[in-house]
N, C-alpha and C. Protein backbone atom coordinates (compact mmCIF):
# COMPACT_ATOMS: atom_id res chain seq x y z
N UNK A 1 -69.61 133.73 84.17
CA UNK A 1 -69.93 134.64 85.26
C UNK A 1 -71.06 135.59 84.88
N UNK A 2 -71.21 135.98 83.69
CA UNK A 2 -72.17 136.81 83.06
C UNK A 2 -73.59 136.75 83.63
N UNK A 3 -73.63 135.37 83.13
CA UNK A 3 -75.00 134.68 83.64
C UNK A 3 -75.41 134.94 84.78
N UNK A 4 -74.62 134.20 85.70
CA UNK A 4 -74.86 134.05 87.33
C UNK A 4 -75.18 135.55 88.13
N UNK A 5 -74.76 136.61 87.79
CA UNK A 5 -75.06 137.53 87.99
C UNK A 5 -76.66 138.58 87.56
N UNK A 6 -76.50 137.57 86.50
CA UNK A 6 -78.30 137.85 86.33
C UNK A 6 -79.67 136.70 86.83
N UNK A 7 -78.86 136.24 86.92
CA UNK A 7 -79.79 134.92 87.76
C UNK A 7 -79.75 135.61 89.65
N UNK A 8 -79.34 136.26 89.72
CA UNK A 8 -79.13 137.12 91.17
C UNK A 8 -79.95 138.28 91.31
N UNK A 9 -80.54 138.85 89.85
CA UNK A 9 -81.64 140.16 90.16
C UNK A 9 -82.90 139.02 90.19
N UNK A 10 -83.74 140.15 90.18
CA UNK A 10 -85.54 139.56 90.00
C UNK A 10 -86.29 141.27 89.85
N UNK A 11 -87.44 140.66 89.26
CA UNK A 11 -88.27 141.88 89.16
C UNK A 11 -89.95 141.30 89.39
N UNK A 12 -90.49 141.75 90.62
CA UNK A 12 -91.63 141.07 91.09
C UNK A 12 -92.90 142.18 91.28
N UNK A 13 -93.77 142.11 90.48
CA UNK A 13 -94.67 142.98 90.36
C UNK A 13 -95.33 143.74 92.02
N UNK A 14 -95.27 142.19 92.92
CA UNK A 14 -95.51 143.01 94.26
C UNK A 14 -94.32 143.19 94.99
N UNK A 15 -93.41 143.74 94.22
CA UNK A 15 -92.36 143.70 95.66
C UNK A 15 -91.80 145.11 94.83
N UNK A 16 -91.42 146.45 95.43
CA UNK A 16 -91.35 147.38 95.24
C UNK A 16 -92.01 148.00 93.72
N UNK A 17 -93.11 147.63 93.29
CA UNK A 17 -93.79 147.50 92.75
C UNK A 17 -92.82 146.98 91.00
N UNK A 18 -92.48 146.41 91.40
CA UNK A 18 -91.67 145.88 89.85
C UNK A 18 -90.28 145.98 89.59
N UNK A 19 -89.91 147.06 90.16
CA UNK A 19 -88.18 147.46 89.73
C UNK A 19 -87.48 146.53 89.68
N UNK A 20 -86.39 146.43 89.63
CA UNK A 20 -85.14 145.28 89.96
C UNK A 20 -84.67 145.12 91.17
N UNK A 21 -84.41 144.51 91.69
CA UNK A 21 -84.02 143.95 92.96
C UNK A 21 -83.24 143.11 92.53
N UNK A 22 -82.40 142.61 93.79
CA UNK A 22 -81.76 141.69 94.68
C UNK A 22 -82.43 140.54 94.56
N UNK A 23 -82.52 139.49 93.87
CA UNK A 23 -82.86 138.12 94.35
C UNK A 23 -83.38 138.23 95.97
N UNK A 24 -84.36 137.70 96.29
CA UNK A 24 -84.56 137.73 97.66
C UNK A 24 -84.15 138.90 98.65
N UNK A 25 -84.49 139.99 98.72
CA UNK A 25 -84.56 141.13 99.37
C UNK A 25 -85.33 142.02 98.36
N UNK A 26 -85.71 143.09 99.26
CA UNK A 26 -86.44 144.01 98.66
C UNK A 26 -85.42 145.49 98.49
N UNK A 27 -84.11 145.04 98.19
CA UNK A 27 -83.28 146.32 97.65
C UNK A 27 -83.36 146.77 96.66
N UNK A 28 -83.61 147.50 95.74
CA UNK A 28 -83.46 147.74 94.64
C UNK A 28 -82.50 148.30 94.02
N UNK A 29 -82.00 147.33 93.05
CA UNK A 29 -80.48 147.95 92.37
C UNK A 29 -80.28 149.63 92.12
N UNK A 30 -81.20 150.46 91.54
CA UNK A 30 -80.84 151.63 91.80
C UNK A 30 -80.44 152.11 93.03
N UNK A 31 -81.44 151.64 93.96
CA UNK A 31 -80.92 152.40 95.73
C UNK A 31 -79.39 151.58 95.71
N UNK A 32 -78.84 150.61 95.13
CA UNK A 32 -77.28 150.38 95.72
C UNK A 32 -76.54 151.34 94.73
N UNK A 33 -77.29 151.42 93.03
CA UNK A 33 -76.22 152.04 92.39
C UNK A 33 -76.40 153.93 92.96
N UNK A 34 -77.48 154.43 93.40
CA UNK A 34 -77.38 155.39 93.96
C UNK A 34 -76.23 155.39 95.37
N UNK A 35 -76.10 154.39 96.06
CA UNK A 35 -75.08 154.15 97.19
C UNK A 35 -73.84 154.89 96.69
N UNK A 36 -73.72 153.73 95.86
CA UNK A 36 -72.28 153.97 95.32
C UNK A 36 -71.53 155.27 94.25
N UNK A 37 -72.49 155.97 94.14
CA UNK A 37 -72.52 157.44 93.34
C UNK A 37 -71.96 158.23 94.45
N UNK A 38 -72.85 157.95 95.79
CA UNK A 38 -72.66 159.04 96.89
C UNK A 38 -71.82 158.26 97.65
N UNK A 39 -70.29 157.36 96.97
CA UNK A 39 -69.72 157.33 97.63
C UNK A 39 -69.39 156.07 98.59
N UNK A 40 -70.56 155.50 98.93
CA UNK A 40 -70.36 154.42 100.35
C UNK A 40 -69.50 153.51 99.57
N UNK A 41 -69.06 152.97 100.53
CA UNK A 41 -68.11 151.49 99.97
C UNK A 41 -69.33 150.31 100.34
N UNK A 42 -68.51 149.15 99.46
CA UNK A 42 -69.37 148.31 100.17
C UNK A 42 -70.14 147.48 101.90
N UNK A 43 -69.01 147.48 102.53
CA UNK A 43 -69.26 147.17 103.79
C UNK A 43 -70.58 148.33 104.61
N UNK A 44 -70.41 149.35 103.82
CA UNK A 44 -71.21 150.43 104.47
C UNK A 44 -72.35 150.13 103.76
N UNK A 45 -72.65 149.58 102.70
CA UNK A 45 -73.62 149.30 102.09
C UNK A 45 -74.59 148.31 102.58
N UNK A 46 -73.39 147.57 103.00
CA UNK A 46 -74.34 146.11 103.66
C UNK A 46 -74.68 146.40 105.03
N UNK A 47 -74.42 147.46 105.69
CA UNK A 47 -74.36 147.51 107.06
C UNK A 47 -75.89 148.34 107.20
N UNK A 48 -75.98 149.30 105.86
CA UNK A 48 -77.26 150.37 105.55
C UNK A 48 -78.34 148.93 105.29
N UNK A 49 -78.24 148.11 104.28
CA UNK A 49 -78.90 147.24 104.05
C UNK A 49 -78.42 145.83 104.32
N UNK A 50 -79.07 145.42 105.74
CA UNK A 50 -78.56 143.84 106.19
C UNK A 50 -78.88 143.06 105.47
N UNK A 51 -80.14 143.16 104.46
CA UNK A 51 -80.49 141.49 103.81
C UNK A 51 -79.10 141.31 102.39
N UNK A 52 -78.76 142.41 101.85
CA UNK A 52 -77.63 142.16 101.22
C UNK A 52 -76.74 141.77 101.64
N UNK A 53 -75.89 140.59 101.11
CA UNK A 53 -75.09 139.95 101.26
C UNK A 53 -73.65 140.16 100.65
N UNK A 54 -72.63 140.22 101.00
CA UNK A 54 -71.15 140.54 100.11
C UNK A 54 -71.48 139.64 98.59
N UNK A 55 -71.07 140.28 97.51
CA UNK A 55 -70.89 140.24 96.14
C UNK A 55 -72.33 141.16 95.61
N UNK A 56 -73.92 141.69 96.05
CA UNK A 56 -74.78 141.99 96.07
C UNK A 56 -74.17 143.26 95.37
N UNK A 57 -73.38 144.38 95.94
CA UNK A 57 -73.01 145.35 95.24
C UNK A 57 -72.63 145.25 93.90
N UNK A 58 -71.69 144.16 93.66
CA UNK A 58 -71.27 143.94 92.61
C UNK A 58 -72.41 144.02 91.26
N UNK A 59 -73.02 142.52 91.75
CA UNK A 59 -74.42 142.64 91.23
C UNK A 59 -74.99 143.49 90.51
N UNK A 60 -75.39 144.69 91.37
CA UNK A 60 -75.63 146.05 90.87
C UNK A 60 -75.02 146.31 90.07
N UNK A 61 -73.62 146.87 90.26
CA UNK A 61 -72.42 146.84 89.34
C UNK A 61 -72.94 147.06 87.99
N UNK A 62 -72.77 145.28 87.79
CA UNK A 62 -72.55 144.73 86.70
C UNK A 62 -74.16 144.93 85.58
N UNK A 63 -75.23 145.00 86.57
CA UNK A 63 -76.32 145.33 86.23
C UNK A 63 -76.26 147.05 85.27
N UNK A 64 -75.96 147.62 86.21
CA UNK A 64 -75.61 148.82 85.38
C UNK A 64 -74.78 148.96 84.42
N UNK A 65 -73.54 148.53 84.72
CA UNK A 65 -72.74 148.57 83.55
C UNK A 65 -73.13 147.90 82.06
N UNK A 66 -74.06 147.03 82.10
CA UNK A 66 -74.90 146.27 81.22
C UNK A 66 -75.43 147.28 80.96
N UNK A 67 -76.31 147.82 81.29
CA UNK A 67 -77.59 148.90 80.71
C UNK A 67 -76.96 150.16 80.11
N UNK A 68 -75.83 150.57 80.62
CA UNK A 68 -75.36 151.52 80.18
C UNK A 68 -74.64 151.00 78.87
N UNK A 69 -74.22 150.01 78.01
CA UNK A 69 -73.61 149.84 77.50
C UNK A 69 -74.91 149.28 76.12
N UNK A 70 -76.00 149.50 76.79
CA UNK A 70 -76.95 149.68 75.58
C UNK A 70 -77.83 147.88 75.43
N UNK A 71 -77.30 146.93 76.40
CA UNK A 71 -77.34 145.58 76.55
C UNK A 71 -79.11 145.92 76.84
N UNK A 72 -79.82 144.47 76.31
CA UNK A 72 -80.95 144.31 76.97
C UNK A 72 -81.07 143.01 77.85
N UNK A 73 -81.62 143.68 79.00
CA UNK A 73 -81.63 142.67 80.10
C UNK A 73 -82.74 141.65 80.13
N UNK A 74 -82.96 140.29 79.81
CA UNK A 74 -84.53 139.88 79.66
C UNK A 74 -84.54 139.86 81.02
N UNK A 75 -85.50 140.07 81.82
CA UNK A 75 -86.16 139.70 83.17
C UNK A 75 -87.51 138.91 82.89
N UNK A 76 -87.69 137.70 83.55
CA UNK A 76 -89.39 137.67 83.96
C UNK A 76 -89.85 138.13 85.03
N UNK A 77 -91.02 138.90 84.74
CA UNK A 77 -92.01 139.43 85.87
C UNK A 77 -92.31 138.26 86.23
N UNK A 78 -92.05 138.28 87.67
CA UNK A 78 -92.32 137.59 88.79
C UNK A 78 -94.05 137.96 89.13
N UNK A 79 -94.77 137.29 89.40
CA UNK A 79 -96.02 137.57 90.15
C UNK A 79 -96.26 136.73 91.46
């Protein structure tokens, strides 16, 4: 499961100028892990952002919980 969850971000030099995202949307995992600081649940999440799809929060999640735990994430820059 580890995996599959990182095969679900992307980081694309033209698409919010690099950050992490969502596989295919232009969300960026901070704007969900900021969501979920202030609270929203998920359904409210997806409802704020339609191109996210249910498990997408998670995603985030798990993205953070990685970084915080000192993990390095390889990404390829997308161009």
């Amino acid at each position: 499961m580890a995996l599959e969850w990182k095969e679900q971000i992307s980081s694309n030099i033209n698409i919010c100028h690099g950050k992490v995202c969502i596989k295919g949307t232009r969300v960026m995992v901070s704007v969900i892990l900021d969501c979920v600081a202030e609270g929203m649940g998920e359904e409210e999440i997806l409802k704020e952002y339609p191109s996210l799809k249910k498990g997408d929060v998670n995603v985030a999640l798990m993205y953070g919980a990685s970084l915080a735990r000192g993990e390095v994430i390889p990404l390829t820059m997308e161009s």
